[in-house]
PDB file of N, CA and C in Angstrom:
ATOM      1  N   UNK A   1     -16.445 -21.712 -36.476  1.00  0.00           N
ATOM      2  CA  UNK A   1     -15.662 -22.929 -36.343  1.00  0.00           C
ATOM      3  C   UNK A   1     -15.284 -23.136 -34.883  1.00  0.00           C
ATOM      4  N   UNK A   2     -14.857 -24.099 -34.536  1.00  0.00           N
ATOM      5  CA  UNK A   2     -14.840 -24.691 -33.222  1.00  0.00           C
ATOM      6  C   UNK A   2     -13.265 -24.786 -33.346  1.00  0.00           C
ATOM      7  N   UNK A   3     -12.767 -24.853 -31.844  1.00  0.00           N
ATOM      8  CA  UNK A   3     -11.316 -25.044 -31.935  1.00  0.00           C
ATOM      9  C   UNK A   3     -10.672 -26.298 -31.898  1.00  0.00           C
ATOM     10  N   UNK A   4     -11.858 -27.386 -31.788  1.00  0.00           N
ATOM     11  CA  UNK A   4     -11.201 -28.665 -32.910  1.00  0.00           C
ATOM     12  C   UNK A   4     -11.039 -28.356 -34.320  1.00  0.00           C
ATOM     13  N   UNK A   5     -11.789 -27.979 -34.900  1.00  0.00           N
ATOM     14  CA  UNK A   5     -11.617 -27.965 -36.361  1.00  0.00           C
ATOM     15  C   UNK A   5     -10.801 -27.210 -36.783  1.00  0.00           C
ATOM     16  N   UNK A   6     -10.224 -25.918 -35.954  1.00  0.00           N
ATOM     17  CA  UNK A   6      -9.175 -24.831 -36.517  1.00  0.00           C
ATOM     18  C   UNK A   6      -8.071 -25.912 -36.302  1.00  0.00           C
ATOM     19  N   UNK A   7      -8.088 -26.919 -35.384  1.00  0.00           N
ATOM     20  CA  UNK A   7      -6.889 -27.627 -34.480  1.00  0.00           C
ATOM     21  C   UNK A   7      -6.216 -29.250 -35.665  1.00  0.00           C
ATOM     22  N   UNK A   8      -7.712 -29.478 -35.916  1.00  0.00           N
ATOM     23  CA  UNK A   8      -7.673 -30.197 -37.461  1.00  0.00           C
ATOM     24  C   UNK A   8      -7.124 -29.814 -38.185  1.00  0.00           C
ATOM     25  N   UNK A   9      -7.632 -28.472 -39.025  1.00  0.00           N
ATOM     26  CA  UNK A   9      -7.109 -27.851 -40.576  1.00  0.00           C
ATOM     27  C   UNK A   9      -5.700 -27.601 -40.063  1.00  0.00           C
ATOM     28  N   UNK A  10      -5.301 -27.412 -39.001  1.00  0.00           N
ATOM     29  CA  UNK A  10      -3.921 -26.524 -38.826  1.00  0.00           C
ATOM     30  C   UNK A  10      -3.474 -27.960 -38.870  1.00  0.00           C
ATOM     31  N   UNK A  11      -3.598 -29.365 -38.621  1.00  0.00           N
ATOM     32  CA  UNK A  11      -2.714 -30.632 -38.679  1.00  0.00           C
ATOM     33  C   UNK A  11      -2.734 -31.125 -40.130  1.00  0.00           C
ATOM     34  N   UNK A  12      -3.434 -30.706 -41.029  1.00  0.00           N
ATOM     35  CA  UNK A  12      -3.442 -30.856 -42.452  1.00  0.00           C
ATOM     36  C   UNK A  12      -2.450 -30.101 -43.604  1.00  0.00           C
ATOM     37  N   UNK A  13      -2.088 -28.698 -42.943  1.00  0.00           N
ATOM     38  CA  UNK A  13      -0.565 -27.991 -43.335  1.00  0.00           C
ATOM     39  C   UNK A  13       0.405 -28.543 -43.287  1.00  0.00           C
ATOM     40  N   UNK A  14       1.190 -28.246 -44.212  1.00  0.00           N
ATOM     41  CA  UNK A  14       2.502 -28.072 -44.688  1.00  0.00           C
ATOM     42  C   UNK A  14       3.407 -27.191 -43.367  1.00  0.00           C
ATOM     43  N   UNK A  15       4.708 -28.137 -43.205  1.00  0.00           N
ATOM     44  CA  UNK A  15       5.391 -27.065 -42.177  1.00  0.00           C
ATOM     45  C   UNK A  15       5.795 -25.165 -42.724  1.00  0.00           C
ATOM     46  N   UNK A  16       5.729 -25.536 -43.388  1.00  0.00           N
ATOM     47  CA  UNK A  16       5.971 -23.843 -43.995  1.00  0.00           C
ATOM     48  C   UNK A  16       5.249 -23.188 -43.473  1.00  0.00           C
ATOM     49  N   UNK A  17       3.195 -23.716 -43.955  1.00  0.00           N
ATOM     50  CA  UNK A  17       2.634 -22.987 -43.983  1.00  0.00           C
ATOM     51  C   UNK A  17       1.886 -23.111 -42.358  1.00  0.00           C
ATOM     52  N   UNK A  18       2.793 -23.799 -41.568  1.00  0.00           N
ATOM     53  CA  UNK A  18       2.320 -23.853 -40.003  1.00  0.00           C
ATOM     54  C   UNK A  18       3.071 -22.671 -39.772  1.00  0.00           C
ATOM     55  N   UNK A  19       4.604 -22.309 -40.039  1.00  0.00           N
ATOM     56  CA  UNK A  19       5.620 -21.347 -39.748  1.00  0.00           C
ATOM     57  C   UNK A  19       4.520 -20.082 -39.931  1.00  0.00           C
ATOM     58  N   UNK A  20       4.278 -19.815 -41.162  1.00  0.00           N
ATOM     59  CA  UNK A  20       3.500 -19.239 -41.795  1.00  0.00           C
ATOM     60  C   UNK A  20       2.533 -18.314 -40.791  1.00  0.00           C
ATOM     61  N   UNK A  21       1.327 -19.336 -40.113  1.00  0.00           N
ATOM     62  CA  UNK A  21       0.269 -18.762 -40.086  1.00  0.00           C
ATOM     63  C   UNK A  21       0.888 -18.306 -38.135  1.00  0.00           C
ATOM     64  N   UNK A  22       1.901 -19.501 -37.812  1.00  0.00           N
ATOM     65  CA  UNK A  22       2.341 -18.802 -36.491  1.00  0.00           C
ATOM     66  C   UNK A  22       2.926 -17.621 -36.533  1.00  0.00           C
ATOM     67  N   UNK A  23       3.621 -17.237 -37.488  1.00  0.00           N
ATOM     68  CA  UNK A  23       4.077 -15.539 -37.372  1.00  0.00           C
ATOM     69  C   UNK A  23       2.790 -14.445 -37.850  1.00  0.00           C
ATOM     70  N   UNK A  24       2.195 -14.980 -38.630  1.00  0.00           N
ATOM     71  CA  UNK A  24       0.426 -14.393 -38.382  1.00  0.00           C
ATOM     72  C   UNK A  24      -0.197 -14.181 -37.098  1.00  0.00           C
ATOM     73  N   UNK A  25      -0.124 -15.208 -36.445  1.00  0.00           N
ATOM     74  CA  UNK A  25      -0.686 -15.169 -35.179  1.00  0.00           C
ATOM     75  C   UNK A  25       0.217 -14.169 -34.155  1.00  0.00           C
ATOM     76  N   UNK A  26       1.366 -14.241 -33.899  1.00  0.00           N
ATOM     77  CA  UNK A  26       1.816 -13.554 -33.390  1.00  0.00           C
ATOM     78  C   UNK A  26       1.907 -12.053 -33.627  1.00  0.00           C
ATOM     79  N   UNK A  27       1.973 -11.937 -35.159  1.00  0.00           N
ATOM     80  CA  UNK A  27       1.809 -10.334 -35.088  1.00  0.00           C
ATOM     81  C   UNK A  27       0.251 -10.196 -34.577  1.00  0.00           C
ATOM     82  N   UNK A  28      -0.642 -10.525 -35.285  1.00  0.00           N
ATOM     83  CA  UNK A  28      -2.026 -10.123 -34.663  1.00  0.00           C
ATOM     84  C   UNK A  28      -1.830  -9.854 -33.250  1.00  0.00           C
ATOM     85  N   UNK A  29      -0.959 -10.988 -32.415  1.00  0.00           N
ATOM     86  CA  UNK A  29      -1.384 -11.075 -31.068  1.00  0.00           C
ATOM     87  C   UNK A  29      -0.559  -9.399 -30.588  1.00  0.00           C
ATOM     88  N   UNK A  30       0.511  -9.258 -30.992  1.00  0.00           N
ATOM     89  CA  UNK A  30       1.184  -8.491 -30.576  1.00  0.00           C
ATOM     90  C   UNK A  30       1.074  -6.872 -30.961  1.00  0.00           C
ATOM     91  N   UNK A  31       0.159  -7.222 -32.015  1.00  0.00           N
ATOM     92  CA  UNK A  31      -0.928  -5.361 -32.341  1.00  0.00           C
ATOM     93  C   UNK A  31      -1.736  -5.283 -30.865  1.00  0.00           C
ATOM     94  N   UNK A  32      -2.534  -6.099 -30.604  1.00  0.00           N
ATOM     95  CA  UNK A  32      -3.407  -6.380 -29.578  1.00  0.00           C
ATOM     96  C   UNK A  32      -2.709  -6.180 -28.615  1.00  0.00           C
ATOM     97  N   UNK A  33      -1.546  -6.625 -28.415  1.00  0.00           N
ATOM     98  CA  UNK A  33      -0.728  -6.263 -26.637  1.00  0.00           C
ATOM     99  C   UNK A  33      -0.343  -4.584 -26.935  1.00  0.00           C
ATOM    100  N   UNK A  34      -0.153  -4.102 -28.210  1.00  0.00           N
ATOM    101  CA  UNK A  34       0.297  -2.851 -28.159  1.00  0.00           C
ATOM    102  C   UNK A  34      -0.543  -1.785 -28.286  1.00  0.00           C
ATOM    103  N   UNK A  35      -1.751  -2.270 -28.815  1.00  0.00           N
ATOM    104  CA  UNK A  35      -3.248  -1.690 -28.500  1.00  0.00           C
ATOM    105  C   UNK A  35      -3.382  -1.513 -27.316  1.00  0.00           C
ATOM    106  N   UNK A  36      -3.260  -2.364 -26.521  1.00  0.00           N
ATOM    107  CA  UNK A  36      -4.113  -3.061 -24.857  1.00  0.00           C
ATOM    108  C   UNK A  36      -3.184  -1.600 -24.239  1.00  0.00           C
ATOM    109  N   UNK A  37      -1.727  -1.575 -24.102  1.00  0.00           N
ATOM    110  CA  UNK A  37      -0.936  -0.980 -24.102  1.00  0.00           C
ATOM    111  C   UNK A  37      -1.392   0.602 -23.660  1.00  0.00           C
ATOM    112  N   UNK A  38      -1.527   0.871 -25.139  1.00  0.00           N
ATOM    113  CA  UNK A  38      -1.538   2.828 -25.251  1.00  0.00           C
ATOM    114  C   UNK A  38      -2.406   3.024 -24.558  1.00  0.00           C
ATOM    115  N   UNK A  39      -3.732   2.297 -24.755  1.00  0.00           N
ATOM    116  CA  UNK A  39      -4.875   2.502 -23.430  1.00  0.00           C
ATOM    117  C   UNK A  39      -4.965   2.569 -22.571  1.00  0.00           C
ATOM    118  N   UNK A  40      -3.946   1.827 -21.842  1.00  0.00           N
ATOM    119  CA  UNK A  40      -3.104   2.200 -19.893  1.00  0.00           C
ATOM    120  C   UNK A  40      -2.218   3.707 -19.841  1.00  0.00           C
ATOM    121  N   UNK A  41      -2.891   4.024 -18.775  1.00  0.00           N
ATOM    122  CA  UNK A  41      -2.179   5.152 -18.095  1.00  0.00           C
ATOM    123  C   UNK A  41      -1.165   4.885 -17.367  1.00  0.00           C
ATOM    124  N   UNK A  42       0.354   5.366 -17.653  1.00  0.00           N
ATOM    125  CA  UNK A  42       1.432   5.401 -17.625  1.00  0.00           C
ATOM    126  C   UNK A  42       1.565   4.736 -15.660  1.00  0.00           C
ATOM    127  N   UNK A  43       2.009   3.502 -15.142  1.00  0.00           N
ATOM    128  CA  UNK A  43       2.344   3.095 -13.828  1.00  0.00           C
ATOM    129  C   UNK A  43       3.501   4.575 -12.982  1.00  0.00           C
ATOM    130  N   UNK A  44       2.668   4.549 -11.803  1.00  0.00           N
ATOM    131  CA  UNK A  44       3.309   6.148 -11.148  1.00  0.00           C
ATOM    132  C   UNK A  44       4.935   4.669 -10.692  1.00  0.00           C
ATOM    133  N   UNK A  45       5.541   5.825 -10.479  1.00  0.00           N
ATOM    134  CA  UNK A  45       7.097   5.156 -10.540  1.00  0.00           C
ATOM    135  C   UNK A  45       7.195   4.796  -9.278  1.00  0.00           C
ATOM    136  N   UNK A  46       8.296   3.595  -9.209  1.00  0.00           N
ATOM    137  CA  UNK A  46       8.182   2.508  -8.030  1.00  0.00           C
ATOM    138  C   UNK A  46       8.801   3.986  -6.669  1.00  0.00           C
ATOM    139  N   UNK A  47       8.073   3.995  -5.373  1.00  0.00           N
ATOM    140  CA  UNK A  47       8.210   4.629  -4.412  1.00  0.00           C
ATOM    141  C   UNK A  47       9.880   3.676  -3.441  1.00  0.00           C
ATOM    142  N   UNK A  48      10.543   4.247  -2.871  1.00  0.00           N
ATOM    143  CA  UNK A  48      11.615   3.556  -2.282  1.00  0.00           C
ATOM    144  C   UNK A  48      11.047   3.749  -0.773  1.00  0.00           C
ATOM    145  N   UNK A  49      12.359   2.859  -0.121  1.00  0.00           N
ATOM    146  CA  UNK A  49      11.531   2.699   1.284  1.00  0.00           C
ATOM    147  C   UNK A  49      11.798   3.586   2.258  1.00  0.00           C
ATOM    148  N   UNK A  50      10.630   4.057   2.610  1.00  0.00           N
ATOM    149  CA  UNK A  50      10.882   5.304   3.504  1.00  0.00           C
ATOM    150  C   UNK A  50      11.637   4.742   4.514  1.00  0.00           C
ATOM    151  N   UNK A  51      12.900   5.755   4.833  1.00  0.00           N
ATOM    152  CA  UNK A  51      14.004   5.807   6.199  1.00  0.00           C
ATOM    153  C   UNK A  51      13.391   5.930   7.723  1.00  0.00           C
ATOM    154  N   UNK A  52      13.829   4.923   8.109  1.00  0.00           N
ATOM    155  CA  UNK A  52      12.956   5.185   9.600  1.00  0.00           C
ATOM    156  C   UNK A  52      14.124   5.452  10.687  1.00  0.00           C
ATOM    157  N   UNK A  53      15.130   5.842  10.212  1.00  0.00           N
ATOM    158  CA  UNK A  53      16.191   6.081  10.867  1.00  0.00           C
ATOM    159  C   UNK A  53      16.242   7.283  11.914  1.00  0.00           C
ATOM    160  N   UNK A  54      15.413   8.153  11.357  1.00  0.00           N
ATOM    161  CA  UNK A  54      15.308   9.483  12.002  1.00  0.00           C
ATOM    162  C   UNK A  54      13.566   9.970  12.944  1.00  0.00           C
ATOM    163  N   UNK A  55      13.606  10.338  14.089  1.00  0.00           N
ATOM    164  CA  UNK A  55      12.462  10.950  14.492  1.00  0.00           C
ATOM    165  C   UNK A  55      11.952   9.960  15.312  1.00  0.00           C
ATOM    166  N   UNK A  56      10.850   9.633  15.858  1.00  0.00           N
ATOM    167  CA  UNK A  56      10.415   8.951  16.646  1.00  0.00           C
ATOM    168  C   UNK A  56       9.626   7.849  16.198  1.00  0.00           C
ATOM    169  N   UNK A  57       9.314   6.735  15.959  1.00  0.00           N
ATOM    170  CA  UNK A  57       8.588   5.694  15.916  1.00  0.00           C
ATOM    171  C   UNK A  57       7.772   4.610  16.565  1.00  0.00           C
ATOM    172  N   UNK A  58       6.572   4.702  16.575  1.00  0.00           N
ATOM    173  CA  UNK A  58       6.500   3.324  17.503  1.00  0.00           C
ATOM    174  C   UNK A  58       5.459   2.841  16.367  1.00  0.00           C
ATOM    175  N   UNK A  59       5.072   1.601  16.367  1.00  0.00           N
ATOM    176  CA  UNK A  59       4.523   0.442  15.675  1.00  0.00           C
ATOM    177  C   UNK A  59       4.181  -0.425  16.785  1.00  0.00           C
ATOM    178  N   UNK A  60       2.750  -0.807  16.463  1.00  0.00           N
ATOM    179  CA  UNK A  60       2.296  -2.075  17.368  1.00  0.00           C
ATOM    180  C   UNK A  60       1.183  -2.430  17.395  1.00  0.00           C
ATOM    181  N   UNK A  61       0.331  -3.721  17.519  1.00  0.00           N
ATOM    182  CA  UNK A  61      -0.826  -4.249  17.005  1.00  0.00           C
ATOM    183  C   UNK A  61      -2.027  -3.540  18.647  1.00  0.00           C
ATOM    184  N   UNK A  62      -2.950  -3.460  18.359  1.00  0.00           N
ATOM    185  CA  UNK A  62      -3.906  -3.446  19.664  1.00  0.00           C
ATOM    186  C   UNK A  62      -4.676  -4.379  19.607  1.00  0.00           C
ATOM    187  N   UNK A  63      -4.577  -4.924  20.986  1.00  0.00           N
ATOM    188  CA  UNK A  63      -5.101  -5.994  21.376  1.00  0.00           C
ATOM    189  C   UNK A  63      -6.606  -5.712  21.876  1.00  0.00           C
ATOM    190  N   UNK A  64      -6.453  -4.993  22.179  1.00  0.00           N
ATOM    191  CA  UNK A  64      -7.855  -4.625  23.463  1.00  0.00           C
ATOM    192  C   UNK A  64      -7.556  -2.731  23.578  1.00  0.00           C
ATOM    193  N   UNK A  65      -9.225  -2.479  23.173  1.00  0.00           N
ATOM    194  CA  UNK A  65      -9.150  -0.841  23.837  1.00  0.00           C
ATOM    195  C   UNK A  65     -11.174  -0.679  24.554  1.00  0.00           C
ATOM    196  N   UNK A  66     -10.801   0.092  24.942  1.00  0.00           N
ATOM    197  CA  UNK A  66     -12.183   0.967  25.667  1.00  0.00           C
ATOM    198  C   UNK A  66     -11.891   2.294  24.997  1.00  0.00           C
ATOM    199  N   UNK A  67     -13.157   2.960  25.304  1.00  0.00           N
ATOM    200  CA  UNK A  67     -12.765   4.082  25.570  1.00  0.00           C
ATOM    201  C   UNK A  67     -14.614   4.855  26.701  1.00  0.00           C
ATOM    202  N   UNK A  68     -14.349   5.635  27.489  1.00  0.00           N
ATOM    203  CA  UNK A  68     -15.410   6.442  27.862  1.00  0.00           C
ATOM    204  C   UNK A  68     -15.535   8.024  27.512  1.00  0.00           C
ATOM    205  N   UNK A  69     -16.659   8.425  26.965  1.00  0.00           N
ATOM    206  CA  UNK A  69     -16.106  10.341  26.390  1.00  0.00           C
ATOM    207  C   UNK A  69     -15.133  10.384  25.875  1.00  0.00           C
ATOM    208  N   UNK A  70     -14.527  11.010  26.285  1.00  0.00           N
ATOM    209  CA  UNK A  70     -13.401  11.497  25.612  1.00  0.00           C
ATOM    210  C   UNK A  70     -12.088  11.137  25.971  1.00  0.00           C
ATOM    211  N   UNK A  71     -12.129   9.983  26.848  1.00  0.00           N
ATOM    212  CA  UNK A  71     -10.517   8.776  27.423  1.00  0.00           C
ATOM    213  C   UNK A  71     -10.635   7.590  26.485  1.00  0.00           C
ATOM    214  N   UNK A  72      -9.465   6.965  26.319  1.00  0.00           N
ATOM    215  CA  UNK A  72      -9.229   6.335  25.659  1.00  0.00           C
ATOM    216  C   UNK A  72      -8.828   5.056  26.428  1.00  0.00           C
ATOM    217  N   UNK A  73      -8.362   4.239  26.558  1.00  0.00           N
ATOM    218  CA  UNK A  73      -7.600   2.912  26.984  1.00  0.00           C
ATOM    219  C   UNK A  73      -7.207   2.225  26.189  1.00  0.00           C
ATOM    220  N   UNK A  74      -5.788   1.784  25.610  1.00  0.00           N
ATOM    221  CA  UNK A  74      -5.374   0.811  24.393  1.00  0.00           C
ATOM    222  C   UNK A  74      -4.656  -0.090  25.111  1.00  0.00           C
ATOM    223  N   UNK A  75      -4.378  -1.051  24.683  1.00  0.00           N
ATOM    224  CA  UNK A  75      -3.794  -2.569  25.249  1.00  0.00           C
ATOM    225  C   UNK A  75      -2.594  -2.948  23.621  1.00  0.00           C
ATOM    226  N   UNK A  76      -1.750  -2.701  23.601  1.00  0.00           N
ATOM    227  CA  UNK A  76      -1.065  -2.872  22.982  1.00  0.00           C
ATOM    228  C   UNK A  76      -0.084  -3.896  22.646  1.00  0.00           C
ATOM    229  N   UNK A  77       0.333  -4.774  21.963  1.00  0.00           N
ATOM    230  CA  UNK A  77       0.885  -5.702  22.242  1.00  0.00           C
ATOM    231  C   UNK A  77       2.456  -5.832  20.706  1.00  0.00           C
ATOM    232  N   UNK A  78       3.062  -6.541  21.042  1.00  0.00           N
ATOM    233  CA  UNK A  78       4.210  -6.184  19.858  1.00  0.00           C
ATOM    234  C   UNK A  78       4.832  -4.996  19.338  1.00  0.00           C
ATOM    235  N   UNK A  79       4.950  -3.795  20.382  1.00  0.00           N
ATOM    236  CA  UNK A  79       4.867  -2.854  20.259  1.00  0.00           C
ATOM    237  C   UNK A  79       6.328  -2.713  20.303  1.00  0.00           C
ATOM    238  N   UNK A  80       7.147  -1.419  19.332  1.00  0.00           N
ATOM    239  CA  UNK A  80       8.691  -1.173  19.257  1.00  0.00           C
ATOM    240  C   UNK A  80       8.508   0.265  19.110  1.00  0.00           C
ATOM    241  N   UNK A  81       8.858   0.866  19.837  1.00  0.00           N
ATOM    242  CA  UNK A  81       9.532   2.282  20.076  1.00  0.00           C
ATOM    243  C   UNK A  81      10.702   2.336  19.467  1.00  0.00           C
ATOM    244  N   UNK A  82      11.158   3.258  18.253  1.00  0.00           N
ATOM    245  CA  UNK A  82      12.432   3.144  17.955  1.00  0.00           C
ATOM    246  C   UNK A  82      12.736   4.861  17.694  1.00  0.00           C
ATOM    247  N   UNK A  83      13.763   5.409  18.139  1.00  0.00           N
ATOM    248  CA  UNK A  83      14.470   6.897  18.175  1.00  0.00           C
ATOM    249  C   UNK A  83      15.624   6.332  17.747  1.00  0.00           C
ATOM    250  N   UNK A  84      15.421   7.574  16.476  1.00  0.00           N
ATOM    251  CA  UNK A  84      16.787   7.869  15.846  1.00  0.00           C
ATOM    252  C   UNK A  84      17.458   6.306  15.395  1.00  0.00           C
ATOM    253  N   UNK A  85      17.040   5.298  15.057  1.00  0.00           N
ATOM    254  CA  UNK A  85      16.972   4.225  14.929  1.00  0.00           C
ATOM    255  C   UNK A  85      17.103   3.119  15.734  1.00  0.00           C
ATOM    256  N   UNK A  86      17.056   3.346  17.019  1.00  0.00           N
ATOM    257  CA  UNK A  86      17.689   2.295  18.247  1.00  0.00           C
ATOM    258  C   UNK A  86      16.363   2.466  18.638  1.00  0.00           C
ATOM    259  N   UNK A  87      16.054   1.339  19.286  1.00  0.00           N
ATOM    260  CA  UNK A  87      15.172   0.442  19.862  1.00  0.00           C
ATOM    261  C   UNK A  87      14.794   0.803  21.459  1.00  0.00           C
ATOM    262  N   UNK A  88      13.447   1.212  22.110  1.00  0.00           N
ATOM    263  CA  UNK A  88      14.102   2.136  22.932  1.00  0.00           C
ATOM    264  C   UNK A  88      13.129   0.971  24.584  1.00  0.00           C
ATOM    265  N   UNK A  89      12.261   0.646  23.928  1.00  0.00           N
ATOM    266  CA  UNK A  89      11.590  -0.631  24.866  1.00  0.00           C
ATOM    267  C   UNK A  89      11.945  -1.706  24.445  1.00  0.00           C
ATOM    268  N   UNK A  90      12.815  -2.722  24.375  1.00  0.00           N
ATOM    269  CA  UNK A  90      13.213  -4.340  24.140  1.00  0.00           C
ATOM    270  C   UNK A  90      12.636  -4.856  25.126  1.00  0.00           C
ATOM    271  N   UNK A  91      12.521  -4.537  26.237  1.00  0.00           N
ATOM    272  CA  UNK A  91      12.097  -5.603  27.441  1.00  0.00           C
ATOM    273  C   UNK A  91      10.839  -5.563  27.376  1.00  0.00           C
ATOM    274  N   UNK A  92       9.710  -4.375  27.002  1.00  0.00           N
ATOM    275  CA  UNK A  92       8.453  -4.291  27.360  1.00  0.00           C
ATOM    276  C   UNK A  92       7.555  -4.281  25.834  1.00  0.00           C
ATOM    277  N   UNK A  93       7.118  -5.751  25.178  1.00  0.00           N
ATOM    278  CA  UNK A  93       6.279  -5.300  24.281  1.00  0.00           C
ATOM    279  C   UNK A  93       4.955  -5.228  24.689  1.00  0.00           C
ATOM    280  N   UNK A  94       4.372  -5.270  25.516  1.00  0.00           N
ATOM    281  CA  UNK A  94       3.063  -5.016  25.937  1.00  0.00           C
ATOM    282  C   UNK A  94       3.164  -3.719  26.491  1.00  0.00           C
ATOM    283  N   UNK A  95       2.041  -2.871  26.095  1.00  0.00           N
ATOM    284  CA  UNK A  95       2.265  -1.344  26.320  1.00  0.00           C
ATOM    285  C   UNK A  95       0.401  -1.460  26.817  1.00  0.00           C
ATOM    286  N   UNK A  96       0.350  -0.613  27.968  1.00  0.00           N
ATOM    287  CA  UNK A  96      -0.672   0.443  28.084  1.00  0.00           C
ATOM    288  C   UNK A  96      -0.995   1.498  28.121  1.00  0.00           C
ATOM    289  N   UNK A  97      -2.110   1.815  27.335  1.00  0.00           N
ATOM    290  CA  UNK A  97      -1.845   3.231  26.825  1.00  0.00           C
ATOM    291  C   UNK A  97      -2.639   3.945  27.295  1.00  0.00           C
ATOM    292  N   UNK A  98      -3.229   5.491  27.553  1.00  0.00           N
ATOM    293  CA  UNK A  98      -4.366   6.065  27.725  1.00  0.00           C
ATOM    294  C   UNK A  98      -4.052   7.557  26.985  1.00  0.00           C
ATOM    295  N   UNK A  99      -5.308   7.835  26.521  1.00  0.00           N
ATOM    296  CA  UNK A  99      -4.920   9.223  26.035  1.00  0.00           C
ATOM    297  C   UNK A  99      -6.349   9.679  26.324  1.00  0.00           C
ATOM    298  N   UNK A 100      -6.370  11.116  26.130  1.00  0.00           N
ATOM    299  CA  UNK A 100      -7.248  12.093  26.471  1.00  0.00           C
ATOM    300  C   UNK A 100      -7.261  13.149  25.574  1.00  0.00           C
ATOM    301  N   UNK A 101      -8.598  13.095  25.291  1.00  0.00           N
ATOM    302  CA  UNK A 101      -8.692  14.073  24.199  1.00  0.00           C
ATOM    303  C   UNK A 101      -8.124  15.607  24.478  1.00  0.00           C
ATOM    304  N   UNK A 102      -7.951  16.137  24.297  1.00  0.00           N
ATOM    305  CA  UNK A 102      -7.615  18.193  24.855  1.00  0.00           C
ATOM    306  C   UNK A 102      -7.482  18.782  23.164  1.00  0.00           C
ATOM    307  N   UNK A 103      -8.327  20.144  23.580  1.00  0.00           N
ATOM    308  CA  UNK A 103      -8.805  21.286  22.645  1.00  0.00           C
ATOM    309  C   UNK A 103      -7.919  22.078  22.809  1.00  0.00           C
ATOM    310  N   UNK A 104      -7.585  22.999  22.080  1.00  0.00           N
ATOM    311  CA  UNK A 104      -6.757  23.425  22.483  1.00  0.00           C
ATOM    312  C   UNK A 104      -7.167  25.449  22.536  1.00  0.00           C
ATOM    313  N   UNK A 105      -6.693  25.286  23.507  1.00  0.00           N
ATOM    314  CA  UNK A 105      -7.567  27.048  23.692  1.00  0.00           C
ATOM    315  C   UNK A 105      -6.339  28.158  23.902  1.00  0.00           C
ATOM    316  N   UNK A 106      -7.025  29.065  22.984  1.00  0.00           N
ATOM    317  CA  UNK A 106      -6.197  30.351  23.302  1.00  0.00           C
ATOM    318  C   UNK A 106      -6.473  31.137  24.787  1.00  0.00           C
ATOM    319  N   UNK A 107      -5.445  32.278  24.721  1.00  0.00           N
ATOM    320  CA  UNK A 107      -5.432  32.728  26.048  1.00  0.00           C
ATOM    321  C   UNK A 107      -5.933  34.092  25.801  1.00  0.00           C
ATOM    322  N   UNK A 108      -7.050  34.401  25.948  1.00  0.00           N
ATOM    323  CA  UNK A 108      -7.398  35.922  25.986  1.00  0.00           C
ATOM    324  C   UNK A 108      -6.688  37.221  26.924  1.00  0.00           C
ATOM    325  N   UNK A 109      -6.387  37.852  26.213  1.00  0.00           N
ATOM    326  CA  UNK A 109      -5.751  39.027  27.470  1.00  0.00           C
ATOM    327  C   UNK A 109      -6.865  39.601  27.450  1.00  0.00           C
ATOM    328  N   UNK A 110      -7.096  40.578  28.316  1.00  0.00           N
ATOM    329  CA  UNK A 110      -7.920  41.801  28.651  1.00  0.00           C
ATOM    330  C   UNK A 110      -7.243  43.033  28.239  1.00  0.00           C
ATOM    331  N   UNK A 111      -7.914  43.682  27.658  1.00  0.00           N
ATOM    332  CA  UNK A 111      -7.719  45.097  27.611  1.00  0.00           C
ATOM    333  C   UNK A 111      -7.161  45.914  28.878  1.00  0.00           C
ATOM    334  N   UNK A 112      -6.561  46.140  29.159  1.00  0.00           N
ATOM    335  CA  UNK A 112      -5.969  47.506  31.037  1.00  0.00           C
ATOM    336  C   UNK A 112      -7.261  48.072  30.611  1.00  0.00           C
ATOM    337  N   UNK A 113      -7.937  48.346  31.834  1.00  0.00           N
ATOM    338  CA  UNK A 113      -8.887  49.289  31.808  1.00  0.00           C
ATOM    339  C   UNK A 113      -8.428  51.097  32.130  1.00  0.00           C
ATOM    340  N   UNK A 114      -8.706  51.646  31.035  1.00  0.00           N
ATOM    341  CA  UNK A 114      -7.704  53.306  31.770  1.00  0.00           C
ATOM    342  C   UNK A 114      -9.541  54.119  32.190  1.00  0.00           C
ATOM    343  N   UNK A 115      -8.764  54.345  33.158  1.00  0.00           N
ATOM    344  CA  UNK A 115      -9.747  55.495  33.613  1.00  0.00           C
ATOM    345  C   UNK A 115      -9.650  56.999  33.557  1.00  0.00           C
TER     346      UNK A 115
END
């Protein structure tokens, strides 16, 4: 049947039996939402907003970088430094940056040579 004709027969009822077939419909519908339901794996619980109050922060978009080997060059722009929650560049949001890669090496001792 087509959903004119379900849309027909249902205008040919009796209000009762409209009451009727709508609480039909709704339970059906609502097995189906509680079906749909058990089949989902339980939502992990809402996370709160991490405190940025403490430790060091900076945030900021890059505009422009290079890099050659192992140097870097970043062009930074909208950039906020914030310690311990205060704001620590206001005057300067354009930042340039450079970093350099480094390994980091242990220090060998030598053995004393005994003779």
């Amino acid at each position: 049947m087509a959903l004119q004709d379900v849309l027909d027969a249902e205008e040919s009822l009796s209000p009762d039996e409209k009451e009727a077939l709508m609480k039909m419909t709704e339970d059906i519908f609502m097995n189906h939402l509680v079906d749909a339901c058990r089949g989902q794996k339980k939502a992990p619980p809402p996370r709160g907003r991490v405190k940025m109050d403490e430790g060091l922060y900076i945030t900021a978009t890059v505009d422009e970088y290079s890099n050659y080997m192992d140097d870097w060059t970043l062009r930074l722009r909208g950039t906020v430094a914030k310690q311990d929650g205060e704001i620590l560049n206001p005057c300067t949001p354009v930042v340039e940056a450079k970093l350099q890669r480094m390994e980091r090496r242990k220090k060998k001792r030598k053995a004393a040579m005994i003779e």
